[in-house]
PDB file of N, CA and C in Angstrom:
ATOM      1  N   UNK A   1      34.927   0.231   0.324  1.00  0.00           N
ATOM      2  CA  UNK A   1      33.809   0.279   1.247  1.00  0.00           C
ATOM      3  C   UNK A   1      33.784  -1.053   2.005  1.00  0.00           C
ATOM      4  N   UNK A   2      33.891  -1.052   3.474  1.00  0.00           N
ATOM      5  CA  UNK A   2      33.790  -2.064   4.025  1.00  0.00           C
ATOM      6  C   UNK A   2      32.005  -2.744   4.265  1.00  0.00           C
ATOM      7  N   UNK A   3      32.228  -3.886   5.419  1.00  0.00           N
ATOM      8  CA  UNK A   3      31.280  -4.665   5.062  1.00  0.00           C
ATOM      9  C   UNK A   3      29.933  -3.378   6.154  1.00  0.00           C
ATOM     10  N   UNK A   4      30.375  -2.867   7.379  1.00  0.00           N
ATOM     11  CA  UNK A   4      29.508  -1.968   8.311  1.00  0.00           C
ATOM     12  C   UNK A   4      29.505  -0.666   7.540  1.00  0.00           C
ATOM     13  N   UNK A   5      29.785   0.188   6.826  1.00  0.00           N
ATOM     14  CA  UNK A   5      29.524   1.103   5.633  1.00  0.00           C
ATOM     15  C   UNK A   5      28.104   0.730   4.994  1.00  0.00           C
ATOM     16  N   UNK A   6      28.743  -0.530   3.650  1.00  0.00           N
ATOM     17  CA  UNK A   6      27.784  -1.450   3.367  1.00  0.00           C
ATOM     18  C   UNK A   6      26.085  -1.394   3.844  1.00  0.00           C
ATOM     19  N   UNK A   7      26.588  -2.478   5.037  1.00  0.00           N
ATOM     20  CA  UNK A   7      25.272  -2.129   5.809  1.00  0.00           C
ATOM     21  C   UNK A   7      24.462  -1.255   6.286  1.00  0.00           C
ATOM     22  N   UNK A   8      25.458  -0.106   6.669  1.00  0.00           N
ATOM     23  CA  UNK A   8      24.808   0.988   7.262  1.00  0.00           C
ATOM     24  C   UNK A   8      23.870   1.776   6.435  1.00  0.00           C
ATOM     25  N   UNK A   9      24.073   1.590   4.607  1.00  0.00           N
ATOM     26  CA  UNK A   9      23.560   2.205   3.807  1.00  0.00           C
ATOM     27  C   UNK A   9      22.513   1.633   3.220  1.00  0.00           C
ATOM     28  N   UNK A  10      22.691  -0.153   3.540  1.00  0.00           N
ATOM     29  CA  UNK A  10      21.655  -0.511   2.967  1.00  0.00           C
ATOM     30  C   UNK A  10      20.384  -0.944   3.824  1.00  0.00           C
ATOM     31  N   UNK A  11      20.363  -1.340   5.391  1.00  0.00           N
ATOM     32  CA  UNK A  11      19.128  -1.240   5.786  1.00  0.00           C
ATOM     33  C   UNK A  11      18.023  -0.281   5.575  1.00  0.00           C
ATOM     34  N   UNK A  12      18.429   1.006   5.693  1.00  0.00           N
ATOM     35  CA  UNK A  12      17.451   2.225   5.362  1.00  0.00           C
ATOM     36  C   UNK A  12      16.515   1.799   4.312  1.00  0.00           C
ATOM     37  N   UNK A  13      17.503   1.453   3.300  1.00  0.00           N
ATOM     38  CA  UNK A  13      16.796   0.858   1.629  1.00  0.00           C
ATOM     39  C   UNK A  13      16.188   0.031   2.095  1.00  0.00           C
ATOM     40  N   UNK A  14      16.392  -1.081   3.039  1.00  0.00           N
ATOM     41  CA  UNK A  14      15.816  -2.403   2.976  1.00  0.00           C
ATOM     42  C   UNK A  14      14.453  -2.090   3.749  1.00  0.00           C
ATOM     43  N   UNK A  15      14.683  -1.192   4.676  1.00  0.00           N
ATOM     44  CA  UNK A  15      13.708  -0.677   5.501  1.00  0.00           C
ATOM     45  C   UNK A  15      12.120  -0.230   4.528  1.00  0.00           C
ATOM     46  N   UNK A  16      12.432   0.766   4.019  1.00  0.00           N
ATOM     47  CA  UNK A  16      12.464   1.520   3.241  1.00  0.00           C
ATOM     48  C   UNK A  16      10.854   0.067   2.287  1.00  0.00           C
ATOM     49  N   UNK A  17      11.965  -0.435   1.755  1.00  0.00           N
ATOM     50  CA  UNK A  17      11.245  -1.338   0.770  1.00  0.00           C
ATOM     51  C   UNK A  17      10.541  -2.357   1.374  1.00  0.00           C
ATOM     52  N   UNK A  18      10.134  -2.755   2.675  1.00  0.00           N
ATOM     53  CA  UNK A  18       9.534  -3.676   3.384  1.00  0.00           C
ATOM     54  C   UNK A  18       7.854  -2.873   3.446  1.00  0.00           C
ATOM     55  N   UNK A  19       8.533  -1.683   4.360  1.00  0.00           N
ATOM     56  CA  UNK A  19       7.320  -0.582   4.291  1.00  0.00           C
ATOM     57  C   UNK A  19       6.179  -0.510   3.397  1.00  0.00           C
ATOM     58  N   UNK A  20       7.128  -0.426   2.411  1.00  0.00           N
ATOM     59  CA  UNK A  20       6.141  -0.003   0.728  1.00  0.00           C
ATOM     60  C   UNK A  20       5.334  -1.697   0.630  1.00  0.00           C
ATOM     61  N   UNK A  21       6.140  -2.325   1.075  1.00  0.00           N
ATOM     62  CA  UNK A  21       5.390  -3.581   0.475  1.00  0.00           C
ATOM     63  C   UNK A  21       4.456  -4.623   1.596  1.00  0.00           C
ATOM     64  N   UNK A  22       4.502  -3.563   2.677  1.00  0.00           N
ATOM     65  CA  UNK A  22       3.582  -4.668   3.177  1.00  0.00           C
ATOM     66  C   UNK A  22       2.164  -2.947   3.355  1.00  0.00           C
ATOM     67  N   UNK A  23       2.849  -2.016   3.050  1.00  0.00           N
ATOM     68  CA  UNK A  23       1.098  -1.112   2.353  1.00  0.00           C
ATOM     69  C   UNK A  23       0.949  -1.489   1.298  1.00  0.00           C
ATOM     70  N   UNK A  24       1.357  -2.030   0.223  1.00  0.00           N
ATOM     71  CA  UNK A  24       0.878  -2.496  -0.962  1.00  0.00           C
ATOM     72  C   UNK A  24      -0.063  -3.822  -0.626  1.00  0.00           C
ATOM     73  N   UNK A  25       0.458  -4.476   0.099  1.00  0.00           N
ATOM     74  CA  UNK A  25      -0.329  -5.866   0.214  1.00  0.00           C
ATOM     75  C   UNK A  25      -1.091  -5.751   0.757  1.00  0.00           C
ATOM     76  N   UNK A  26      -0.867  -4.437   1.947  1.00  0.00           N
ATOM     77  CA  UNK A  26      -2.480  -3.983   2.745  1.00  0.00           C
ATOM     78  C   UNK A  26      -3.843  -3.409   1.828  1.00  0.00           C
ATOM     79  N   UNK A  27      -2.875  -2.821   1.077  1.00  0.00           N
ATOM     80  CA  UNK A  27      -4.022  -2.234  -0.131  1.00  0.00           C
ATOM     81  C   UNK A  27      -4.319  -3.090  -1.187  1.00  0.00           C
ATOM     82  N   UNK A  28      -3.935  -4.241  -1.040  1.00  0.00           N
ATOM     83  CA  UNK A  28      -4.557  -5.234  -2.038  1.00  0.00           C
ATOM     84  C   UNK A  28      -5.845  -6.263  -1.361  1.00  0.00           C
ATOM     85  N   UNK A  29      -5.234  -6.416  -0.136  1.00  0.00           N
ATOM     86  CA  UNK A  29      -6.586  -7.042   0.911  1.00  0.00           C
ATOM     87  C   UNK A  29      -7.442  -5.922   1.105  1.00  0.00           C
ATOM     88  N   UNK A  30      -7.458  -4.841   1.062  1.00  0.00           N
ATOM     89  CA  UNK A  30      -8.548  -3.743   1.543  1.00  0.00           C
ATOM     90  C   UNK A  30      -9.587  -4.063   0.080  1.00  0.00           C
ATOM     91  N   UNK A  31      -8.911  -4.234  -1.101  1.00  0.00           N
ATOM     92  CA  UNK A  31     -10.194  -4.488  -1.986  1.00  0.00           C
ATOM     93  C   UNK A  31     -10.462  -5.885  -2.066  1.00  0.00           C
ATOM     94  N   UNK A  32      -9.755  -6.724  -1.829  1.00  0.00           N
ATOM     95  CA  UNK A  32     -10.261  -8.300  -1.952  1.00  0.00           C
ATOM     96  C   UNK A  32     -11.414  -7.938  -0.938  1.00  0.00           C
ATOM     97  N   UNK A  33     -11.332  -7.100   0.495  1.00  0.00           N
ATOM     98  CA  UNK A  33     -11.985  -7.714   1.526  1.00  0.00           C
ATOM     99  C   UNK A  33     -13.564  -6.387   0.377  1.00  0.00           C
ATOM    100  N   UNK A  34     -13.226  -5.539   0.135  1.00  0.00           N
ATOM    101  CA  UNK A  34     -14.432  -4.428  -0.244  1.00  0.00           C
ATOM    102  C   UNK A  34     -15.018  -5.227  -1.551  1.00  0.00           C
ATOM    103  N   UNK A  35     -14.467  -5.789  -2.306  1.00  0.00           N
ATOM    104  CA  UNK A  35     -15.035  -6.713  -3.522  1.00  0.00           C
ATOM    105  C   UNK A  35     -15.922  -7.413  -3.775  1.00  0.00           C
ATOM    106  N   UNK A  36     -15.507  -8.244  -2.522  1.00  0.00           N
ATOM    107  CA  UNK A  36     -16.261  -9.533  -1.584  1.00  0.00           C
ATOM    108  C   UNK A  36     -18.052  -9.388  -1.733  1.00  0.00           C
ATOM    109  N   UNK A  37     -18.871  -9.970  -2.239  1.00  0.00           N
ATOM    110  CA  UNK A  37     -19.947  -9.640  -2.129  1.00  0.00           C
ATOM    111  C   UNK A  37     -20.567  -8.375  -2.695  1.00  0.00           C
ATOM    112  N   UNK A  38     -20.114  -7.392  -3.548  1.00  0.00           N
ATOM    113  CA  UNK A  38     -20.724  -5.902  -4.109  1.00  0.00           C
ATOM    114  C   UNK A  38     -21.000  -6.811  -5.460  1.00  0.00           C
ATOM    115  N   UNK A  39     -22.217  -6.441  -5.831  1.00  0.00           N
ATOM    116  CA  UNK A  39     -22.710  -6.432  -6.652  1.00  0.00           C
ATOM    117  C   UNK A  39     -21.806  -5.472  -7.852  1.00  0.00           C
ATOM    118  N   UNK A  40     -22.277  -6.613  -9.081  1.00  0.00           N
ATOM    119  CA  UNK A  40     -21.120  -5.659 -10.158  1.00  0.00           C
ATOM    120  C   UNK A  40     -21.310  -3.936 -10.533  1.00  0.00           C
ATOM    121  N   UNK A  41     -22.640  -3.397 -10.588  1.00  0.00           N
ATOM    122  CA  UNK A  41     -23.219  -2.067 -10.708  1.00  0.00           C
ATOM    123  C   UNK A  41     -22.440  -1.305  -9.858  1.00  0.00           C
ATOM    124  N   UNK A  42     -22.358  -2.388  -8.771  1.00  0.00           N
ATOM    125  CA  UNK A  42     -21.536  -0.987  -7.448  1.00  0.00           C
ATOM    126  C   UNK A  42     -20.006  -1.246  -7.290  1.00  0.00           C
ATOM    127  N   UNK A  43     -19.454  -1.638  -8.243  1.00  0.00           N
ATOM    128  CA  UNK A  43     -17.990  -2.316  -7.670  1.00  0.00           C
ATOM    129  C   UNK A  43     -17.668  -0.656  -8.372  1.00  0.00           C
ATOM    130  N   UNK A  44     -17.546   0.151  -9.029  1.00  0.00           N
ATOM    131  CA  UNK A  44     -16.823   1.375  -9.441  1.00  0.00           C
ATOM    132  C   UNK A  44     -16.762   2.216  -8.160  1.00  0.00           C
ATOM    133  N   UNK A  45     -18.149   2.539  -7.796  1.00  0.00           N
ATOM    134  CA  UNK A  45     -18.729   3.061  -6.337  1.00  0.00           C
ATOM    135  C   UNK A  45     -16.870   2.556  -5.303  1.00  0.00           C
ATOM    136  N   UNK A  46     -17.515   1.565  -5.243  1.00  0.00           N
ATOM    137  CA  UNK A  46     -16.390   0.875  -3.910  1.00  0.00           C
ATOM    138  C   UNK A  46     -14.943   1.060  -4.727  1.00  0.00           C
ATOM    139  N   UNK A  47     -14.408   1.083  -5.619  1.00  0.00           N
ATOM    140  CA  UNK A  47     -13.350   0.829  -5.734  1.00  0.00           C
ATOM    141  C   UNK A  47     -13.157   2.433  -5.880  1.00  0.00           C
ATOM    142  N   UNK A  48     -13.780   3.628  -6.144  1.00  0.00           N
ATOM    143  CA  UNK A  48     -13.354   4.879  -5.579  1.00  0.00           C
ATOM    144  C   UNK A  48     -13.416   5.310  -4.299  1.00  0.00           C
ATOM    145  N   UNK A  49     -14.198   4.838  -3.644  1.00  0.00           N
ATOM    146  CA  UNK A  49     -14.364   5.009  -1.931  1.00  0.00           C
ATOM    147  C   UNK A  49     -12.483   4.453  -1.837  1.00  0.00           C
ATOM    148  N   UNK A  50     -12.212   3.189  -1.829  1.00  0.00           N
ATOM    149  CA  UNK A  50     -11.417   2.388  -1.536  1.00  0.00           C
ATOM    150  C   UNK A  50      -9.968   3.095  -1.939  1.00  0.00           C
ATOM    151  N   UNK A  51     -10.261   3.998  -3.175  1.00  0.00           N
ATOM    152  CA  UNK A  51      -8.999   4.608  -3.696  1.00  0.00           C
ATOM    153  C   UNK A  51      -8.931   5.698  -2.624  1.00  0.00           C
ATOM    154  N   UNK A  52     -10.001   5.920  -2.397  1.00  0.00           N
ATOM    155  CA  UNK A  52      -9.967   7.612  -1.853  1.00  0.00           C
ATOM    156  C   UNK A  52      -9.232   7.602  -0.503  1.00  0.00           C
ATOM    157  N   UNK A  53      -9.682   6.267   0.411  1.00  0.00           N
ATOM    158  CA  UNK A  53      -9.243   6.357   1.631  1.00  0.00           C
ATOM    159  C   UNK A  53      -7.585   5.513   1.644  1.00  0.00           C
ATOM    160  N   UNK A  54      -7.253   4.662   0.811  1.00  0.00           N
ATOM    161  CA  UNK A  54      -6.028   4.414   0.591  1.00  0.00           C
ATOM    162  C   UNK A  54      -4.982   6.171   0.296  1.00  0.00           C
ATOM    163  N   UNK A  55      -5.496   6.808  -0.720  1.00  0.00           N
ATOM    164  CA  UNK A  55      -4.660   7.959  -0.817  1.00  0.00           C
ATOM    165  C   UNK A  55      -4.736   8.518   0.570  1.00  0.00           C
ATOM    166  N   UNK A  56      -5.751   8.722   1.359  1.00  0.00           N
ATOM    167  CA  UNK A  56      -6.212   9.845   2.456  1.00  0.00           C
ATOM    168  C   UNK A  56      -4.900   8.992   3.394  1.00  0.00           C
ATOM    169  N   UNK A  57      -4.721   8.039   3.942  1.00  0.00           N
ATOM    170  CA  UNK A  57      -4.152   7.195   4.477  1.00  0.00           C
ATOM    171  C   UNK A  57      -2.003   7.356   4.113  1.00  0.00           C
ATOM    172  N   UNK A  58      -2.012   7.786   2.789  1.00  0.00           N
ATOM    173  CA  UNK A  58      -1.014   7.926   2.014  1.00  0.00           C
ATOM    174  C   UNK A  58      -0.814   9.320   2.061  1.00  0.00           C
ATOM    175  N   UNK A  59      -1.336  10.005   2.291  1.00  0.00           N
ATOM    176  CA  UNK A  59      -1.300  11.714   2.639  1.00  0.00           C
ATOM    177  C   UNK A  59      -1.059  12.231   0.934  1.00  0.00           C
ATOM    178  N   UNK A  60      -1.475  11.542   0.090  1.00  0.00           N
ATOM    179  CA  UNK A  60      -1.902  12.433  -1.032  1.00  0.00           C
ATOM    180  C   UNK A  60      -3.149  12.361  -1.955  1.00  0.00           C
ATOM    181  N   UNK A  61      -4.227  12.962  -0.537  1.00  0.00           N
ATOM    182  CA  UNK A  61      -5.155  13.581  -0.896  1.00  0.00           C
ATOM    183  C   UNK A  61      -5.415  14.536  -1.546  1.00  0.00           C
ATOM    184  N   UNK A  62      -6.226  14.309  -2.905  1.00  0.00           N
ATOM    185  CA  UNK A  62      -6.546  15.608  -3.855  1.00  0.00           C
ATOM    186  C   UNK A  62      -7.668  16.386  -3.727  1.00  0.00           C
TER     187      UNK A  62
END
């Protein structure tokens, strides 16, 4: 396997894995920013809202 083979197979992957990780980091600031100030009683409240629209967003809504 040459070196443009190689490559050709692995950007997709690389692609691929950038994607996933900058929605992961988006979905880690979406609760730092929803956290921020909720009172502890309501942090369950927000952190299912927060799940719900991360999945809705992810297209696997139940």
């Amino acid at each position: 396997m040459n070196v443009s083979e190689w490559a050709a197979l692995m950007v997709p992957v690389v692609a691929v894995a950038l994607v996933a990780l900058v929605a992961a980091v988006a979905a880690v600031l979406v609760v730092i920013v929803a956290m921020r100030g909720t009172a502890s009683g309501d942090r369950a409240t927000v952190l299912k809202a927060v799940a719900e629209v991360i999945r809705a967003v992810r297209g696997t809504r139940r």
